[in-house]
Protein backbone atom coordinates (compact mmCIF):
# COMPACT_ATOMS: atom_id res chain seq x y z
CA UNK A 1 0.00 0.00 0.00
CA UNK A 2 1.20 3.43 -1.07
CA UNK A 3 1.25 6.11 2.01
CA UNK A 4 3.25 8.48 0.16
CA UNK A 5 0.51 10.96 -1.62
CA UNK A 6 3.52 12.21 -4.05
CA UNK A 7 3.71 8.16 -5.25
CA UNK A 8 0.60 8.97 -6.89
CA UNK A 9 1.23 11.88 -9.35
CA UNK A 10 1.41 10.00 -12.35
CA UNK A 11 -2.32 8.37 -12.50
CA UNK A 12 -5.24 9.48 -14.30
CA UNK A 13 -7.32 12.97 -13.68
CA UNK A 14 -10.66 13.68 -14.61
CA UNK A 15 -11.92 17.28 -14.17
CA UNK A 16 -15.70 17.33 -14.13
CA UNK A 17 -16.73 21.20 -14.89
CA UNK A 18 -20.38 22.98 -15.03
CA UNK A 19 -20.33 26.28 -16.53
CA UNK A 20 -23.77 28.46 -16.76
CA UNK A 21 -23.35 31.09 -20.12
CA UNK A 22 -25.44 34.02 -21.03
CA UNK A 23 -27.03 32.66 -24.19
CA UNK A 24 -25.49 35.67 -26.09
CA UNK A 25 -22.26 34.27 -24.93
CA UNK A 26 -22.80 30.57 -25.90
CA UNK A 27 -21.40 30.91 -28.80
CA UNK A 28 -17.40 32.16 -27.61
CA UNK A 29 -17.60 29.80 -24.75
CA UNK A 30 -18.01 26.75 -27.27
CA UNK A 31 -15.12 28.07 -29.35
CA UNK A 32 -12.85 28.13 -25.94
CA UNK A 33 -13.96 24.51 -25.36
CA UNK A 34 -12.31 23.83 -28.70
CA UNK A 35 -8.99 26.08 -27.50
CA UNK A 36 -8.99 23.79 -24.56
CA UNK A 37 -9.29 20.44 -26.04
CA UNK A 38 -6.48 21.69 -28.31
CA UNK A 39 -4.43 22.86 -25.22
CA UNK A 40 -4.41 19.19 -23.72
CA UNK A 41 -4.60 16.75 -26.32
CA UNK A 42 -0.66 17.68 -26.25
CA UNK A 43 -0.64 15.25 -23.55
CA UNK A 44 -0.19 11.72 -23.93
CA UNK A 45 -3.15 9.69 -22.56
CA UNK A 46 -5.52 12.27 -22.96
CA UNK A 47 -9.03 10.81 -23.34
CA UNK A 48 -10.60 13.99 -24.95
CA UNK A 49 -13.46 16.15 -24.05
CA UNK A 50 -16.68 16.13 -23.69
CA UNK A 51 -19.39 18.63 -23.23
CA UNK A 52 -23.19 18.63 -22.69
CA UNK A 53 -25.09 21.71 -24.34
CA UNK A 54 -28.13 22.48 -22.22
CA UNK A 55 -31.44 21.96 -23.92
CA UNK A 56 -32.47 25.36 -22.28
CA UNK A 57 -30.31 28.29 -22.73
CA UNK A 58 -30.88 29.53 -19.11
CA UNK A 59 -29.57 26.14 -18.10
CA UNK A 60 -25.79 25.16 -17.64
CA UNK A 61 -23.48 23.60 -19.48
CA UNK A 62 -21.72 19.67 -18.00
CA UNK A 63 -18.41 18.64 -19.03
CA UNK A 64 -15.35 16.22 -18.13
CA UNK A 65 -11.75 16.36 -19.48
């Protein structure tokens, strides 16, 4: 068993992010998802991205990278 937390630093993250946009804004936030996804499929073992658009504009948006 590892008791050493820095022993870990190599495994697998997941980031889990909600995000509410102004609808007149939807449209720049999706294009900085793609900037993102960009950024850190540089690194190896990256899974990819994925986001959930709400079906209500007033709603927010889910993702995980």
């Amino acid at each position: 068993m590892k008791t050493d937390p820095s022993e870990e630093r190599n495994g697998p993250v997941s980031i889990v992010t909600t995000h509410y946009v102004k609808p007149e804004c939807m449209k720049e936030f999706e294009e900085e998802i793609g900037v993102v996804s960009r950024y850190f499929s540089c690194y190896p073992g990256y899974p990819g991205v994925n986001f959930f658009r709400p079906a209500d504009p007033s709603d927010r948006y889910s993702g995980w990278f």
